[in-house]
Protein backbone atom coordinates (compact mmCIF):
# COMPACT_ATOMS: atom_id res chain seq x y z
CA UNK A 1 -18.36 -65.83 16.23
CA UNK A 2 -14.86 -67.55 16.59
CA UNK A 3 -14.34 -71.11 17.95
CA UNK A 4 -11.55 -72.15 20.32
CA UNK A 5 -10.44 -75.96 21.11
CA UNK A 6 -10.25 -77.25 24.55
CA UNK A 7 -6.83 -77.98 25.47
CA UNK A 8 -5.09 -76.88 21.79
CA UNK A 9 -1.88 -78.29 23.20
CA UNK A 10 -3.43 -82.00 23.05
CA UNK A 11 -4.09 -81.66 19.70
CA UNK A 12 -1.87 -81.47 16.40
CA UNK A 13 -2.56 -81.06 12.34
CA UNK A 14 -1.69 -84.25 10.87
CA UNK A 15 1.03 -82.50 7.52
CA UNK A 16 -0.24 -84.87 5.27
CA UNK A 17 -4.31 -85.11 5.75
CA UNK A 18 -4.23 -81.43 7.28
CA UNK A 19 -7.11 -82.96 9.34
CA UNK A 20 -6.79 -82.36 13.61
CA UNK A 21 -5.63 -84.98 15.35
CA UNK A 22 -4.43 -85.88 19.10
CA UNK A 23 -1.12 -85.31 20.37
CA UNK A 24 0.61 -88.48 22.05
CA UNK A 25 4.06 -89.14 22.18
CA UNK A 26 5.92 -93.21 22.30
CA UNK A 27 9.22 -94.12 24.22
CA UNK A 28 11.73 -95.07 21.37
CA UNK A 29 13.01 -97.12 24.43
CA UNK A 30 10.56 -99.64 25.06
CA UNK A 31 7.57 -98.28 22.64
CA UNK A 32 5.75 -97.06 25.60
CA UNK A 33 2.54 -94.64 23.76
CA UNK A 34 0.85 -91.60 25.92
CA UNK A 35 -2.09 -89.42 25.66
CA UNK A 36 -1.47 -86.52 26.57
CA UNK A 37 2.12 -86.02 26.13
CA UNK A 38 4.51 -86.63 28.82
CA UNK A 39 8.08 -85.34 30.11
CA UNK A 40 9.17 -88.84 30.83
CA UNK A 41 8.01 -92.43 29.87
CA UNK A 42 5.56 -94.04 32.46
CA UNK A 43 6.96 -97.31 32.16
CA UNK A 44 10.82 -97.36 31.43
CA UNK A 45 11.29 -93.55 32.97
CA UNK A 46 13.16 -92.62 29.41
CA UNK A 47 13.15 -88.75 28.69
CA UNK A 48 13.56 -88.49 25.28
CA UNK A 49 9.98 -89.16 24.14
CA UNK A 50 8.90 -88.83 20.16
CA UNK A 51 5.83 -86.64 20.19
CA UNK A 52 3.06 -88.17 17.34
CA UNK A 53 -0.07 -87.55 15.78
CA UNK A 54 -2.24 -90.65 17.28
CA UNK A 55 -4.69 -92.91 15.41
CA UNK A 56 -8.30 -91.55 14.70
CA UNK A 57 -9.75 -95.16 15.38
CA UNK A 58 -9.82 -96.98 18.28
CA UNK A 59 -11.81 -99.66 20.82
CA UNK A 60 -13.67 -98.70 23.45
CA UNK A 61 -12.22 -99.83 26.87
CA UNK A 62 -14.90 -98.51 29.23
CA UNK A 63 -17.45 -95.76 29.83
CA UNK A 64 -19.82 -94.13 31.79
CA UNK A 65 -22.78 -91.96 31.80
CA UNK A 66 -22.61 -88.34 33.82
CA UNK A 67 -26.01 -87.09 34.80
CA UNK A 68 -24.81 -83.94 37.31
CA UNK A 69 -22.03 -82.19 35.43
CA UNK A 70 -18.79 -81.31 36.57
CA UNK A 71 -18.73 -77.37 37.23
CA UNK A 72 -17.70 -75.56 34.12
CA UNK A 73 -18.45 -78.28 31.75
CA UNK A 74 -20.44 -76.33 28.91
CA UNK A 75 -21.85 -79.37 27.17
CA UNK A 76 -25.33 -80.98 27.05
CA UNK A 77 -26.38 -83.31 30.51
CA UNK A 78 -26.36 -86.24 30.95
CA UNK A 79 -23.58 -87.26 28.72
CA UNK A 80 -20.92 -90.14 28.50
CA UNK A 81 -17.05 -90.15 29.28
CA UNK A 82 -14.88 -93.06 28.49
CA UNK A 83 -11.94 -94.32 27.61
CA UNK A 84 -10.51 -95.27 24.22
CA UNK A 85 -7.63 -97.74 23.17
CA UNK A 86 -5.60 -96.32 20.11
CA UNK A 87 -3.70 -99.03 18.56
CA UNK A 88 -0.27 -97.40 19.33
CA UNK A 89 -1.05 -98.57 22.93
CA UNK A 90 -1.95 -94.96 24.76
CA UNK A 91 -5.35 -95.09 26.06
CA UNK A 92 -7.33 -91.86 25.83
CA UNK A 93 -10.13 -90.40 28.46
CA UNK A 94 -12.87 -88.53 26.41
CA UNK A 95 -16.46 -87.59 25.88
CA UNK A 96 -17.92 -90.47 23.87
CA UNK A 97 -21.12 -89.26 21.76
CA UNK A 98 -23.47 -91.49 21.71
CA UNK A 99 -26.48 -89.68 22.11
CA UNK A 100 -27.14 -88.09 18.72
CA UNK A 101 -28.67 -89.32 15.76
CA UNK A 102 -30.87 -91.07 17.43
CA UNK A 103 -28.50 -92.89 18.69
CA UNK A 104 -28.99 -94.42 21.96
CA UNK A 105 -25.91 -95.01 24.86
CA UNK A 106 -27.50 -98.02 26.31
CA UNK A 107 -26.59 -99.36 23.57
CA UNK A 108 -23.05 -98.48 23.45
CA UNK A 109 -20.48 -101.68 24.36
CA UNK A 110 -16.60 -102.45 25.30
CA UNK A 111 -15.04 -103.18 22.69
CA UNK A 112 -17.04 -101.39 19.98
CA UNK A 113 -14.62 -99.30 17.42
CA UNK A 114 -14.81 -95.50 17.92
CA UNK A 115 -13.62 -92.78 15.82
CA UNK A 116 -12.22 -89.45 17.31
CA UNK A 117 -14.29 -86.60 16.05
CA UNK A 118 -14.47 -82.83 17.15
CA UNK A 119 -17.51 -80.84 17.99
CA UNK A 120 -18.68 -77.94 19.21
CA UNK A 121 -19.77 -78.13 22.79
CA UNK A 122 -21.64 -74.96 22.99
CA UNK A 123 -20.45 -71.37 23.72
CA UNK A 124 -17.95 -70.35 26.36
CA UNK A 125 -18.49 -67.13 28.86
CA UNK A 126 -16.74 -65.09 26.13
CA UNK A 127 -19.45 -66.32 23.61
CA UNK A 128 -16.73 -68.50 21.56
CA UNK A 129 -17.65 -71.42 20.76
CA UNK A 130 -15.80 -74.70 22.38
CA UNK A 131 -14.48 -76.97 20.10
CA UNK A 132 -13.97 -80.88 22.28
CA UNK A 133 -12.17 -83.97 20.95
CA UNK A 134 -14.91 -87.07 21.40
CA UNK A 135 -15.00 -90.43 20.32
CA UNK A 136 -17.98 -92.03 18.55
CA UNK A 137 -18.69 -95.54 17.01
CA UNK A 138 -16.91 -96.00 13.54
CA UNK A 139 -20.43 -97.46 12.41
CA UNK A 140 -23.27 -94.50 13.14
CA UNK A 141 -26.04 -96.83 13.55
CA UNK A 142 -23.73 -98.85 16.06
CA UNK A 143 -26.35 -97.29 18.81
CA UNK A 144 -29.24 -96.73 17.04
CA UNK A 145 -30.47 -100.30 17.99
């Protein structure tokens, strides 16, 4: 069975950890940093945006839990979207998992670090498995509580 990743064109192989990462871009005119990547800066307007591997870590701004999913999502109900502040300023919408392990998403918080991660969602009509960026807490037992 192959695998394919949601969106490929948001994410990038970093050249020097080979490891997948998300593709962003930053204004060289005012330092501006987007997820995903733009045409044109959303704060100065410039046009001639550097497209970047982002960071893997980041802080979680704020969240949610879904309990009637969207159609054509392929994942496990409920489950939790948020959003997650890299530290080259873009801030990224994304599942968040916090429900494995044993982990619990009550117990998830703003401002907890996250670390991007990519897992298989579950199989697509084709029977390919989806590969989907996510953020979870840096430390595992972060939710466990």
């Amino acid at each position: 069975m192959s695998a394919r990743i949601i969106k490929e064109e948001w994410v990038i192989e970093d050249p020097a950890t080979k490891e997948y990462r998300l593709r962003g871009c930053i204004c060289p005119g005012c330092g501006a940093a987007f997820f995903p990547v733009r045409l044109f800066c959303g704060k100065c307007l410039g046009a001639d945006l550097n497209v970047v591997p982002l960071s893997t870590e980041g802080v979680l701004n704020t969240f949610t839990t879904v309990y009637s999913a969207t159609p054509g999502y392929l994942g496990k109900s409920p489950y939790v979207v948020g959003k997650v502040d890299l530290p080259e300023g873009a801030r990224v919408r994304s599942l968040i998992m916090a429900d494995i392990n044993g982990q619990n998403p009550s117990n998830l918080k703003i401002g907890m670090k996250m670390k991007l991660v990519f897992e298989n969602i579950g199989p697509d009509t084709e029977g390919k498995d989806v590969i989907c960026h996510m953020f979870q807490p840096v430390n595992e037992g972060e939710c466990a509580k």
